[in-house]
Protein backbone atom coordinates (compact mmCIF):
# COMPACT_ATOMS: atom_id res chain seq x y z
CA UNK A 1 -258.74 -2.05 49.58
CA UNK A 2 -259.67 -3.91 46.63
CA UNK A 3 -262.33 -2.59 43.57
CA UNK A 4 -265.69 -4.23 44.88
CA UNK A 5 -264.94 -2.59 48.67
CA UNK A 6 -263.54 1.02 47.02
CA UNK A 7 -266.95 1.02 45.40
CA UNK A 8 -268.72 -0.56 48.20
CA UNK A 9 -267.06 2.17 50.71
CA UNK A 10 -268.00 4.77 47.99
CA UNK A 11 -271.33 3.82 47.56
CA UNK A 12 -271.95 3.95 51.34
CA UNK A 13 -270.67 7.65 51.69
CA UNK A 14 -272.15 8.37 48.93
CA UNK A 15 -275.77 7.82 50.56
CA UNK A 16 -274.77 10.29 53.24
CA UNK A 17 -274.51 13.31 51.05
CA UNK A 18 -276.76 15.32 48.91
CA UNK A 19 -276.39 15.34 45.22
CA UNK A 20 -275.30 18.82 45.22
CA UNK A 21 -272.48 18.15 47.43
CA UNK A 22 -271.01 15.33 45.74
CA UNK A 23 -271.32 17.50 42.78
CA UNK A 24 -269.26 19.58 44.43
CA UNK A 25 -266.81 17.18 45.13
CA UNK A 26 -266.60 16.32 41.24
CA UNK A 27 -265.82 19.87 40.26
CA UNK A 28 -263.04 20.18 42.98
CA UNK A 29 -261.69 16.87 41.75
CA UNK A 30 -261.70 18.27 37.86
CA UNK A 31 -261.17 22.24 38.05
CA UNK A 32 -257.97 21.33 41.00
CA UNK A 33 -256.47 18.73 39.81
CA UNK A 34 -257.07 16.75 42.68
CA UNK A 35 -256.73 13.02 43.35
CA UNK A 36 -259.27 10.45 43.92
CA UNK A 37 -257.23 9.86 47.41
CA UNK A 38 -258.02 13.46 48.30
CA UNK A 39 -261.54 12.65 47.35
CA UNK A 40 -261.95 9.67 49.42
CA UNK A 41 -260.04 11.15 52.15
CA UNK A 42 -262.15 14.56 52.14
CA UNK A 43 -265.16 11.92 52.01
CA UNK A 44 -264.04 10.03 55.10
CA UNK A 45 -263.03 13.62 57.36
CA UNK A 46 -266.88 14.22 56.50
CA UNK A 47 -268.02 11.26 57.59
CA UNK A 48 -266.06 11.75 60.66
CA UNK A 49 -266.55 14.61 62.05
CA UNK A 50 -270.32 15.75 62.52
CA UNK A 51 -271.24 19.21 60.72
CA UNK A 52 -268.24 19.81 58.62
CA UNK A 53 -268.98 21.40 55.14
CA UNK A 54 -267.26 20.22 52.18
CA UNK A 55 -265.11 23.22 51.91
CA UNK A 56 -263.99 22.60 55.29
CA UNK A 57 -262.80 18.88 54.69
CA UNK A 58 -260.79 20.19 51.66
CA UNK A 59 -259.32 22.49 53.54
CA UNK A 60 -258.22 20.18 56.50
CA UNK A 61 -257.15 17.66 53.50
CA UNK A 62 -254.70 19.89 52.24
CA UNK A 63 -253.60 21.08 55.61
CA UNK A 64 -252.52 17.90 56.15
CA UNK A 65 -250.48 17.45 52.47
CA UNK A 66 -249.05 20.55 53.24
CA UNK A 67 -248.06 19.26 56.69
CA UNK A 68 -246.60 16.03 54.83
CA UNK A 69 -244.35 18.40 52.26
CA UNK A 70 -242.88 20.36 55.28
CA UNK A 71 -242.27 16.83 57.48
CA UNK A 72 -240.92 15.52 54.09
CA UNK A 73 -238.17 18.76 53.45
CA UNK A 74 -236.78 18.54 56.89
């Protein structure tokens, strides 16, 4: 994905969410250390799946990183 459709995609999810949870997102991003991956791909679990919370796509997000380390050691 190239610059114009990151921010295009960005902008898009970005209309689905309040201020106060993309806030939210921001101080995960800063205070965790996270990646601007995990952002986009805790952006797109919301987006997919109907009623999940921010905390809850974080948490499936890093599920799934910690599911990649263990594949990754075996």
């Amino acid at each position: 994905m190239n610059c114009s459709q990151l921010t295009q995609h960005a902008d898009d999810i970005a209309n689905t969410f309040s201020k106060q949870d993309l806030a939210k997102l921001v101080v995960a991003l800063k205070a965790g250390g996270e990646s601007l991956q995990d952002a986009v791909e805790v952006l797109d679990t919301i987006n997919a799946h109907q009623n999940y919370t921010l905390d809850q796509a974080w948490d499936e997000v890093r599920a799934g990183e910690a599911r990649d380390i263990v594949i990754n050691e075996d």
